[in-house]
PDB file of N, CA and C in Angstrom:
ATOM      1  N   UNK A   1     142.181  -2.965  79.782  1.00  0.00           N
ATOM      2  CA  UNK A   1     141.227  -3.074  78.708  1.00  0.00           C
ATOM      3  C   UNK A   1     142.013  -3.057  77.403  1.00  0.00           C
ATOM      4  N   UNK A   2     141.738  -4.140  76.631  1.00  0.00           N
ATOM      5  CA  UNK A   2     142.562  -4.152  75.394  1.00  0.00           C
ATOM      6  C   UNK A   2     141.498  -3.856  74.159  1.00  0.00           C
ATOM      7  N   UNK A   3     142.131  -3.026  73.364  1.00  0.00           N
ATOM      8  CA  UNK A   3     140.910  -3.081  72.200  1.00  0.00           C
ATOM      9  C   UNK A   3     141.549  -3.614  70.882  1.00  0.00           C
ATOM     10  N   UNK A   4     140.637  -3.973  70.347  1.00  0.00           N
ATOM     11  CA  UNK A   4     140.753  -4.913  68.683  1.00  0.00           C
ATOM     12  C   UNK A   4     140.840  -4.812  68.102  1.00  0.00           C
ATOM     13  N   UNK A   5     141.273  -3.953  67.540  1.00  0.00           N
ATOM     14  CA  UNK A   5     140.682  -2.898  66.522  1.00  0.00           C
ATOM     15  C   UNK A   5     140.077  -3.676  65.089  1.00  0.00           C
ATOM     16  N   UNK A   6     140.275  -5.257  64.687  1.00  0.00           N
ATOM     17  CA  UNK A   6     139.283  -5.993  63.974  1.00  0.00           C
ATOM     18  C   UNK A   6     138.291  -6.249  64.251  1.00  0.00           C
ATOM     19  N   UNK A   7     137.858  -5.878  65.658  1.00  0.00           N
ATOM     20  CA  UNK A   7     136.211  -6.570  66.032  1.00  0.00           C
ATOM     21  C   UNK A   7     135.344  -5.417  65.251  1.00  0.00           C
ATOM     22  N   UNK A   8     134.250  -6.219  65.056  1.00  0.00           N
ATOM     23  CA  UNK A   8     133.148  -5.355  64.893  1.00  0.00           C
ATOM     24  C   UNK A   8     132.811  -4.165  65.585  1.00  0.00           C
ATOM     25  N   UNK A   9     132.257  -2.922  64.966  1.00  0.00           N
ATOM     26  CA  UNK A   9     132.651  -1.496  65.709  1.00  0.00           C
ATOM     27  C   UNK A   9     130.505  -1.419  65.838  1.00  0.00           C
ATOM     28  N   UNK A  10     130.380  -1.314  67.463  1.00  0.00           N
ATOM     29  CA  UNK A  10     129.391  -0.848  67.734  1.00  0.00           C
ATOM     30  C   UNK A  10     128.764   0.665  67.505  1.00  0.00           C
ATOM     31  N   UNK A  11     128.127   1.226  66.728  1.00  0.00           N
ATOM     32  CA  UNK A  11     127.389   2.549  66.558  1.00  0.00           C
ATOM     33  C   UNK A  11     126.140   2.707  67.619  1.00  0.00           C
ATOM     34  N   UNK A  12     126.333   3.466  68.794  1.00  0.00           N
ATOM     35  CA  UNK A  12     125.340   3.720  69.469  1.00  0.00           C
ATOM     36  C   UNK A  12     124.756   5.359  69.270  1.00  0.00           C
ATOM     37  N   UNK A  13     123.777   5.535  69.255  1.00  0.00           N
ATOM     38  CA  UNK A  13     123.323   7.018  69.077  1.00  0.00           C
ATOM     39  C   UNK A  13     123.509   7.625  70.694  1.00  0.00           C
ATOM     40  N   UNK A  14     124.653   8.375  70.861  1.00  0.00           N
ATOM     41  CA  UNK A  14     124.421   9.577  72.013  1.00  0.00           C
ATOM     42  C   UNK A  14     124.255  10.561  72.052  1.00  0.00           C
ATOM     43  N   UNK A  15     123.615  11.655  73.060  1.00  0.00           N
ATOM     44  CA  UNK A  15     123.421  12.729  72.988  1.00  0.00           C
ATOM     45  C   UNK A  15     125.128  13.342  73.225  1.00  0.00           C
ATOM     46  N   UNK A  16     125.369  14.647  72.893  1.00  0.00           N
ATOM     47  CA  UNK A  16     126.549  15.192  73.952  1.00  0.00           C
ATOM     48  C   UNK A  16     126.892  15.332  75.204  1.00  0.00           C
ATOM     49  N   UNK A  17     125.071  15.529  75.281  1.00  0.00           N
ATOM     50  CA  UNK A  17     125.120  15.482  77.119  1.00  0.00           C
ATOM     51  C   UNK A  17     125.567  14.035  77.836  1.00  0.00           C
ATOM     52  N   UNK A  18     125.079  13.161  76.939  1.00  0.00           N
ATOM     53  CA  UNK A  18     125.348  11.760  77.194  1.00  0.00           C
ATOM     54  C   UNK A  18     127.001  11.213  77.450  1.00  0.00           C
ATOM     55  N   UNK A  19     127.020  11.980  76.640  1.00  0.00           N
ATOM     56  CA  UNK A  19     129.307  11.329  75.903  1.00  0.00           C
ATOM     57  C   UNK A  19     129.771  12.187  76.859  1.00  0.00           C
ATOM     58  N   UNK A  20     129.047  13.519  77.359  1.00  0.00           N
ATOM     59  CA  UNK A  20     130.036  14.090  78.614  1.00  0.00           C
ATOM     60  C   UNK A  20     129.850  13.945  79.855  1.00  0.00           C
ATOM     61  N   UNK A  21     128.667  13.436  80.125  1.00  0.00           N
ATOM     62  CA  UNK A  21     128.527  12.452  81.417  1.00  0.00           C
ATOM     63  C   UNK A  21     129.435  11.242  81.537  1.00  0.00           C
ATOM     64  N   UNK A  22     129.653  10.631  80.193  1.00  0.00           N
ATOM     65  CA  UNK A  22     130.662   8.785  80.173  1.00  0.00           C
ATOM     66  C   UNK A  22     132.051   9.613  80.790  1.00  0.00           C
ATOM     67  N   UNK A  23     132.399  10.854  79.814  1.00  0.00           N
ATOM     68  CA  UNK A  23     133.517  11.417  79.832  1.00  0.00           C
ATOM     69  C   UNK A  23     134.099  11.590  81.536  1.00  0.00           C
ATOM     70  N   UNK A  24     132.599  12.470  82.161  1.00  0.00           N
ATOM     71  CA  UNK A  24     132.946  12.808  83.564  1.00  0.00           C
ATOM     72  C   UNK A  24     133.608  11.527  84.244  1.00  0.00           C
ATOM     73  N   UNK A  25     132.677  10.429  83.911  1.00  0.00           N
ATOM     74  CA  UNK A  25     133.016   9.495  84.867  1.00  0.00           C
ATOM     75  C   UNK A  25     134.338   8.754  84.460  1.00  0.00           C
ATOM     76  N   UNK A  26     134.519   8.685  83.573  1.00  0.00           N
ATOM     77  CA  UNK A  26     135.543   7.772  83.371  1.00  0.00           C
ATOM     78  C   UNK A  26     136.981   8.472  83.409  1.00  0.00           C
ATOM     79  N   UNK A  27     137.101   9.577  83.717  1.00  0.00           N
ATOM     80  CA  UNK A  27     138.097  10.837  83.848  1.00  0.00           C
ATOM     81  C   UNK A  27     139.150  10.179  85.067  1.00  0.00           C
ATOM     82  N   UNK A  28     138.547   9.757  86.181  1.00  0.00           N
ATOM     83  CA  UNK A  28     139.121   8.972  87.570  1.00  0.00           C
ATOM     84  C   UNK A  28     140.167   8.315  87.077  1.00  0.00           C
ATOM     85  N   UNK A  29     139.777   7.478  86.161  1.00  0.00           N
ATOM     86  CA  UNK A  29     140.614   6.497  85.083  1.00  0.00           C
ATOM     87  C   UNK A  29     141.749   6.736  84.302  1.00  0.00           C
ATOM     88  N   UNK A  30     141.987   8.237  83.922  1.00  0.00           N
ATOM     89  CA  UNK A  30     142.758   8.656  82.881  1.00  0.00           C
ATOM     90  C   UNK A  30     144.567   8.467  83.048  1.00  0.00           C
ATOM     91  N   UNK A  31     144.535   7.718  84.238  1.00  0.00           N
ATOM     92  CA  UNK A  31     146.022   7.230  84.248  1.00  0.00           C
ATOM     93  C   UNK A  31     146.250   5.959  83.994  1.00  0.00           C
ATOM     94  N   UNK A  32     145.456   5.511  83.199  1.00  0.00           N
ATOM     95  CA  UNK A  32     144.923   4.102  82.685  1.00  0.00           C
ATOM     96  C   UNK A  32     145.055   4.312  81.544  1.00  0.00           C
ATOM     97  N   UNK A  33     146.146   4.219  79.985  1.00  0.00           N
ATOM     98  CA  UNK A  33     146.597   3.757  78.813  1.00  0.00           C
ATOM     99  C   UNK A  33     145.088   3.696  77.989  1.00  0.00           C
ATOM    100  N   UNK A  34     144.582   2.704  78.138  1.00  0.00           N
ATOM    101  CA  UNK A  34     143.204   2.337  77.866  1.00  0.00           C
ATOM    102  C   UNK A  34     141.848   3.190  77.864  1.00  0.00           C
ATOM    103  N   UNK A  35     142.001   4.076  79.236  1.00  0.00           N
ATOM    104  CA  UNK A  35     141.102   4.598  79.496  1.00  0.00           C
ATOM    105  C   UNK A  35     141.343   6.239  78.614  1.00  0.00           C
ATOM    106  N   UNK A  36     142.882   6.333  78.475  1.00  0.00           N
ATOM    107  CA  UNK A  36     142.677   7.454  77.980  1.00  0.00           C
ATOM    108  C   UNK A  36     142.472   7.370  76.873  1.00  0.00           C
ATOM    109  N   UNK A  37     143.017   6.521  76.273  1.00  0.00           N
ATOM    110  CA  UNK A  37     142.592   6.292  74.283  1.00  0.00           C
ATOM    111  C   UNK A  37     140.884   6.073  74.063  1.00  0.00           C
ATOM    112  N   UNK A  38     140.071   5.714  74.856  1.00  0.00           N
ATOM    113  CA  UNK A  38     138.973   5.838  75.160  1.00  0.00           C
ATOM    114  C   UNK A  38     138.180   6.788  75.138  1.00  0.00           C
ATOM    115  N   UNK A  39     138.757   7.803  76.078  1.00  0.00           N
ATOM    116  CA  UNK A  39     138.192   9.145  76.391  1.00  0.00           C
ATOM    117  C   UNK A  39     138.453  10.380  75.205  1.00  0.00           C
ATOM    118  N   UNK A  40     140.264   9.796  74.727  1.00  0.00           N
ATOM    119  CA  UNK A  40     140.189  10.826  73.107  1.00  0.00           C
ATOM    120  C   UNK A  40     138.951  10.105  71.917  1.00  0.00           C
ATOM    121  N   UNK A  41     139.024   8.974  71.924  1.00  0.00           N
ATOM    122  CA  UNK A  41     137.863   8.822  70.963  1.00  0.00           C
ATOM    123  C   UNK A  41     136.494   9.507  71.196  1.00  0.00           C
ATOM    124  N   UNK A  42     136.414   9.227  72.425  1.00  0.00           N
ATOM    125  CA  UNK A  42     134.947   9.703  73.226  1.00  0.00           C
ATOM    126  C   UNK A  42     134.776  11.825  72.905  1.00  0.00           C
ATOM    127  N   UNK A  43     135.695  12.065  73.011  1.00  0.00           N
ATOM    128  CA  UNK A  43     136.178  13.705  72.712  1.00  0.00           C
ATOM    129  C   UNK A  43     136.215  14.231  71.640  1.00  0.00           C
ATOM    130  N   UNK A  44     136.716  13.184  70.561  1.00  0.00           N
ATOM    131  CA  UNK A  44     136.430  13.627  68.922  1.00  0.00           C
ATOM    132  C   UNK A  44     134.752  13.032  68.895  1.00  0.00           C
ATOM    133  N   UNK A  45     134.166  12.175  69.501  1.00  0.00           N
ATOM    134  CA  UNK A  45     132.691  12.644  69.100  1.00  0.00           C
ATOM    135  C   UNK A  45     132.063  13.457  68.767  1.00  0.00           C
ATOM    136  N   UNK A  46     132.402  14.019  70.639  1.00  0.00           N
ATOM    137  CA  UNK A  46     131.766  15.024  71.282  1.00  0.00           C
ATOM    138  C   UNK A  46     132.029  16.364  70.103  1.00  0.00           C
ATOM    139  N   UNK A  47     133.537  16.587  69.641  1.00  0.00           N
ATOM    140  CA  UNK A  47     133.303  17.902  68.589  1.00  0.00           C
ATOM    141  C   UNK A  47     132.775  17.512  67.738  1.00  0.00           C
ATOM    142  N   UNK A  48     132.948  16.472  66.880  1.00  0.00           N
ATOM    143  CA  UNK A  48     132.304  16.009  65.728  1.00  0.00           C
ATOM    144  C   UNK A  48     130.805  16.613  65.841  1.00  0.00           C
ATOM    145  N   UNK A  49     129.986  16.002  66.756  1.00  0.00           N
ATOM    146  CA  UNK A  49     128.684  16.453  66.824  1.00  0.00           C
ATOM    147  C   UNK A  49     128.446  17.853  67.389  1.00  0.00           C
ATOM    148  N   UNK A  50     129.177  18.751  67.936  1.00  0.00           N
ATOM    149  CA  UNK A  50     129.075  20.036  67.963  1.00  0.00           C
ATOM    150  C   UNK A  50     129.247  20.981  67.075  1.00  0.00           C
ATOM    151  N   UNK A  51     130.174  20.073  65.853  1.00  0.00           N
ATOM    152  CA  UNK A  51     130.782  20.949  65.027  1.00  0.00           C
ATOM    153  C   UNK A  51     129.516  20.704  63.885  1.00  0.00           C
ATOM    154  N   UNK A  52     129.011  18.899  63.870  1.00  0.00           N
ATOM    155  CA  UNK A  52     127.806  18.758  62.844  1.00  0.00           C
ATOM    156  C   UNK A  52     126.607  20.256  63.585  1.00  0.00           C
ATOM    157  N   UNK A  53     126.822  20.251  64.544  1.00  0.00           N
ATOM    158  CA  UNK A  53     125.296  21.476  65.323  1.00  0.00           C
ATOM    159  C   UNK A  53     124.368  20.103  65.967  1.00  0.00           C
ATOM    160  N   UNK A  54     124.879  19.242  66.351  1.00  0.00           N
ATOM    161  CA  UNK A  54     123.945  17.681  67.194  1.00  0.00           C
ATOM    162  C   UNK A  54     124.556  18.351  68.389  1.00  0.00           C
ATOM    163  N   UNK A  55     124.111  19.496  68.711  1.00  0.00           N
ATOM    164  CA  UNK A  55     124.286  19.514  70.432  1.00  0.00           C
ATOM    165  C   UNK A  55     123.440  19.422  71.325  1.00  0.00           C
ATOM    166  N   UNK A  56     122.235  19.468  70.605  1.00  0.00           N
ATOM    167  CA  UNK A  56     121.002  19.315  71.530  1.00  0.00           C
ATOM    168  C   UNK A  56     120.865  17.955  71.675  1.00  0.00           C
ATOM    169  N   UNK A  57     119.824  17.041  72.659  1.00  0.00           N
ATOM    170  CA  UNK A  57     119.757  15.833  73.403  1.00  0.00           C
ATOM    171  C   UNK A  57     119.151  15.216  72.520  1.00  0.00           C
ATOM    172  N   UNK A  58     119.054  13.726  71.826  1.00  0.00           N
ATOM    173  CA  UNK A  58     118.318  13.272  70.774  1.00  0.00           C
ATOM    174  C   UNK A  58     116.873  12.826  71.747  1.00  0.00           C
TER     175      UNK A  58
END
């Protein structure tokens, strides 16, 4: 998986519970370059919105 970093950046609204379910699954993956730069983005969400107090499910 290559990323673009010029493409257009999708904003989806997730819950935490949501980003740590993607997280669970895609964990299998984490010897995958791709998958892990993925999963740190996916991880600074996850505090971001714990640290905003968005920990509850939207």
């Amino acid at each position: 998986m290559s990323i673009n970093h010029n493409d257009a950046h999708l904003c989806l609204v997730l819950s935490v519970t949501d980003l740590t379910m993607i997280l669970t699954a895609i964990s299998a993956y984490a010897h995958i370059a791709s998958y892990r730069d993925l999963r740190e983005r996916l991880q600074h969400q996850v505090a971001n919105q714990r640290s905003a107090g968005l920990q509850r499910d939207i």
